[in-house]
Protein backbone atom coordinates (compact mmCIF):
# COMPACT_ATOMS: atom_id res chain seq x y z
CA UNK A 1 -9.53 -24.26 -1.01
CA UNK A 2 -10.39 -21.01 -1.09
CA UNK A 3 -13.34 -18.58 -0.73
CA UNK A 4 -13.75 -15.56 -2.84
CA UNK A 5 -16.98 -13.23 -3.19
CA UNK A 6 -18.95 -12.62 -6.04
CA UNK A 7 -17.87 -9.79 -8.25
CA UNK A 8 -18.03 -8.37 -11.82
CA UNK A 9 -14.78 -10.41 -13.19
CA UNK A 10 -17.44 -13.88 -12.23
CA UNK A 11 -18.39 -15.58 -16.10
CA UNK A 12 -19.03 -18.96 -14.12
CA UNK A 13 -22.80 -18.96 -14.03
CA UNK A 14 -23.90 -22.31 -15.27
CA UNK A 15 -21.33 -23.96 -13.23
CA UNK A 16 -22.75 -21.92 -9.84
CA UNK A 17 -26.42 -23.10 -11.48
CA UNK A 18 -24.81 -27.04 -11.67
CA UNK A 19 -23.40 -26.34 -8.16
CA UNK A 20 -26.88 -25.22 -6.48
CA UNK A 21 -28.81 -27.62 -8.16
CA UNK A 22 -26.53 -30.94 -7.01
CA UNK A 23 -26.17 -29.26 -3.55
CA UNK A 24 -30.20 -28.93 -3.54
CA UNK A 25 -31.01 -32.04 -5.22
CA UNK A 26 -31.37 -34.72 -2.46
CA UNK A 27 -34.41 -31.84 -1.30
CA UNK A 28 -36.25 -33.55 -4.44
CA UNK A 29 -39.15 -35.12 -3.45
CA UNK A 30 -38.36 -34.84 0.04
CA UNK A 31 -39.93 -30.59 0.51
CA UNK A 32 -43.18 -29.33 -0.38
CA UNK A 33 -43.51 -26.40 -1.93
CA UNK A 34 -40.21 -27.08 -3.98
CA UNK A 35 -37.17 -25.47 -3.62
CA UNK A 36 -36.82 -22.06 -5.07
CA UNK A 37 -33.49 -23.33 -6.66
CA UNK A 38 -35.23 -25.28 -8.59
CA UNK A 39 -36.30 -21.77 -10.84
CA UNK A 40 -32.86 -20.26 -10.74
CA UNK A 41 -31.17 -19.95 -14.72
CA UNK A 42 -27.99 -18.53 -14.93
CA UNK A 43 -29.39 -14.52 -15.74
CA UNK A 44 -31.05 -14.94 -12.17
CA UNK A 45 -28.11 -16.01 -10.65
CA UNK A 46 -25.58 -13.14 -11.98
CA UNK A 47 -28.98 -10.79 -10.98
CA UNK A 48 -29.13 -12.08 -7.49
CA UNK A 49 -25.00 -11.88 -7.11
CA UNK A 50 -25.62 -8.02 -8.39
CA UNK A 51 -28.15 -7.03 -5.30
CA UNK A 52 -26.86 -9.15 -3.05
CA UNK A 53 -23.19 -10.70 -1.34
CA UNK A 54 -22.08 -13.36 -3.30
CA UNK A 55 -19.34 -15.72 -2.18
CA UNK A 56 -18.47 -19.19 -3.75
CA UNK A 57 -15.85 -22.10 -2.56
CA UNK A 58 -12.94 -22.80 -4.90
CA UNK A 59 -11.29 -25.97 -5.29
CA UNK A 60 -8.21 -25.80 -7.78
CA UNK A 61 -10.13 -24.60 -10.54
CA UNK A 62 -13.73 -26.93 -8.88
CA UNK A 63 -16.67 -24.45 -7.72
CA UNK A 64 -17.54 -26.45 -4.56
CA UNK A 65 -19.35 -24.46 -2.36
CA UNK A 66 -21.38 -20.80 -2.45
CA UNK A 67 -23.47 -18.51 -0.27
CA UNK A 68 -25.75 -15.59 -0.69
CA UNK A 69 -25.88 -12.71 1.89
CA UNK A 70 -28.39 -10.04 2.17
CA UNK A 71 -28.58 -7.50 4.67
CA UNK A 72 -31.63 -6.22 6.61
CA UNK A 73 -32.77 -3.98 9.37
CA UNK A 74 -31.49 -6.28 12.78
CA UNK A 75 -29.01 -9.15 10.41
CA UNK A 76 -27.63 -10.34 7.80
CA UNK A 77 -29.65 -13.70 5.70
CA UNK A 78 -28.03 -16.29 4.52
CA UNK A 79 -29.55 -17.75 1.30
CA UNK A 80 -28.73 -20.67 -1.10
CA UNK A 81 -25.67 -21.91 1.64
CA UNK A 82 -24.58 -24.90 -1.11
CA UNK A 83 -21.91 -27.57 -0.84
CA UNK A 84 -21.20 -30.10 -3.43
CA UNK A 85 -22.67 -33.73 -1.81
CA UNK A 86 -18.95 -35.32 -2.49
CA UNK A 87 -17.83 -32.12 -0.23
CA UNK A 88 -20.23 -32.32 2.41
CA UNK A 89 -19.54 -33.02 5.68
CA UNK A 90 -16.01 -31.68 5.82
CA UNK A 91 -15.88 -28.19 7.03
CA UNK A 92 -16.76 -26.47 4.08
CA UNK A 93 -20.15 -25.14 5.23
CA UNK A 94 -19.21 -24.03 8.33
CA UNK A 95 -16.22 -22.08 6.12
CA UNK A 96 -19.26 -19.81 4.42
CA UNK A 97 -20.89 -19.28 7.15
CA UNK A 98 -17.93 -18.02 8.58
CA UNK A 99 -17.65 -15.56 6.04
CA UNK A 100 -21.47 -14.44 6.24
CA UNK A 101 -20.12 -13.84 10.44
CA UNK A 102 -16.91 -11.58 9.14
CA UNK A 103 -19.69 -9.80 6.65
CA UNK A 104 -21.86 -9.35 9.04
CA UNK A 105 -19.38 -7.78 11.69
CA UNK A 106 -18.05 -5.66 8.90
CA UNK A 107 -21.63 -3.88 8.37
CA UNK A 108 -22.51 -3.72 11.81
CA UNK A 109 -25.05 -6.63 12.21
CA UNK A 110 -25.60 -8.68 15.35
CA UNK A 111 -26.92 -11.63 13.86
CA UNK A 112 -27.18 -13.99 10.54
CA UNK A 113 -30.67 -15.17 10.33
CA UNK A 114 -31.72 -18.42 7.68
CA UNK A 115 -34.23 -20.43 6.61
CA UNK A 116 -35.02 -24.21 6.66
CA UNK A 117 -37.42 -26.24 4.97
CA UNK A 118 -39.38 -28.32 8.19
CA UNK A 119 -38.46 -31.93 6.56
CA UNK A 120 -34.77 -31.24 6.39
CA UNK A 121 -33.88 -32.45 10.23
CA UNK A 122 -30.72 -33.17 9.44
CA UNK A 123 -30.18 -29.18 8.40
CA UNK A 124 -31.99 -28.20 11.52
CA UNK A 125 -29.51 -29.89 13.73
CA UNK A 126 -26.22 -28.70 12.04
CA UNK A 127 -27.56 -25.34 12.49
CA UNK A 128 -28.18 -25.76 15.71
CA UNK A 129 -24.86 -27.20 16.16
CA UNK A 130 -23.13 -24.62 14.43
CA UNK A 131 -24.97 -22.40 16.85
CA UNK A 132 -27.93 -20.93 15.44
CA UNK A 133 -31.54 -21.48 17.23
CA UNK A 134 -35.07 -22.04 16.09
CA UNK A 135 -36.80 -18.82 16.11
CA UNK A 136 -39.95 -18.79 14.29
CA UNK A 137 -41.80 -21.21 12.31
CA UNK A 138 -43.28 -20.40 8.78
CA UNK A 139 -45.66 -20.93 5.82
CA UNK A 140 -45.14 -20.52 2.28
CA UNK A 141 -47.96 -18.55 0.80
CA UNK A 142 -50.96 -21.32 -0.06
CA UNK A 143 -49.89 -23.60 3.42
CA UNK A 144 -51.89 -23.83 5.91
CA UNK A 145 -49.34 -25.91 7.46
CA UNK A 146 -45.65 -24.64 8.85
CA UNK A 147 -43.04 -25.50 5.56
CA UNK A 148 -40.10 -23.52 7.21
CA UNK A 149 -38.07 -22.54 10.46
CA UNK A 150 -36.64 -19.43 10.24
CA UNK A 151 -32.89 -19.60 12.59
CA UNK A 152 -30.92 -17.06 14.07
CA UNK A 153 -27.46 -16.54 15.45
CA UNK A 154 -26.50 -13.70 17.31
CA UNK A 155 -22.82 -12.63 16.62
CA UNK A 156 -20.12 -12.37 19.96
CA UNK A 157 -19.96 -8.24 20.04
């Protein structure tokens, strides 16, 4: 398996859409607003890979895996982090977000900052296990109530 980033040569788009939306889908239901991946098409997609780091997860010829990266003032985010659900579970996350660390290093960022939806426990605690901690909690615009936890990781200088 290998991980490659996002460049001009990519012409996979509606297999990167298929990708997202499997890796999203168990949210269904389950979050409140809905996910944002739910309004990705395939022009968004090759838009967001042109303003921001792309990287996806090759298997033979399989896309299994992608991340976003885009960098602010104090870190680097990490946005639409996807793993096939037959592919979960076995490293493969923990892979990208070792690539958003080596990107971050590489432009002089201290941290990788994310966000997680408030039902999705099970996220929060890989996160935290992968060594990111709770650092704010959030509202979509229209919710009164908290609908996100923003995380943060500071980088080893």
């Amino acid at each position: 398996m290998r991980i490659v980033p996002l460049d001009q040569t990519f012409t996979r788009w509606d297999e990167l859409l298929a990708l997202i939306l499997s890796a999203f889908a168990a949210m269904n239901g389950r979050i409140d607003p809905p996910s944002s991946a739910l309004k990705l098409t395939t022009a968004s997609l090759a838009e967001k890979a042109g303003t921001e780091i792309g990287h996806v997860a090759i298997d033979g010829e399989k896309l299994v895996g992608c991340l976003f990266l885009r960098p602010e003032a104090d870190c680097l985010y990490v946005g639409k982090l996807a793993v096939l659900p037959e592919v979960q579970g076995k490293g493969l996350g923990k892979r990208l977000l070792t690539t958003a660390e080596e990107t971050a290093a590489a432009l002089g960022l201290a941290a990788l900052r994310l966000e997680t939806r408030i039902e999705l426990t099970d996220n929060h605690a890989v996160f935290a296990a992968w060594g990111f901690s709770r650092t704010a909690e959030k509202a979509h615009p229209g919710f009164a109530r908290t609908t996100f936890i923003e995380m943060r990781k500071v980088l080893a200088s």
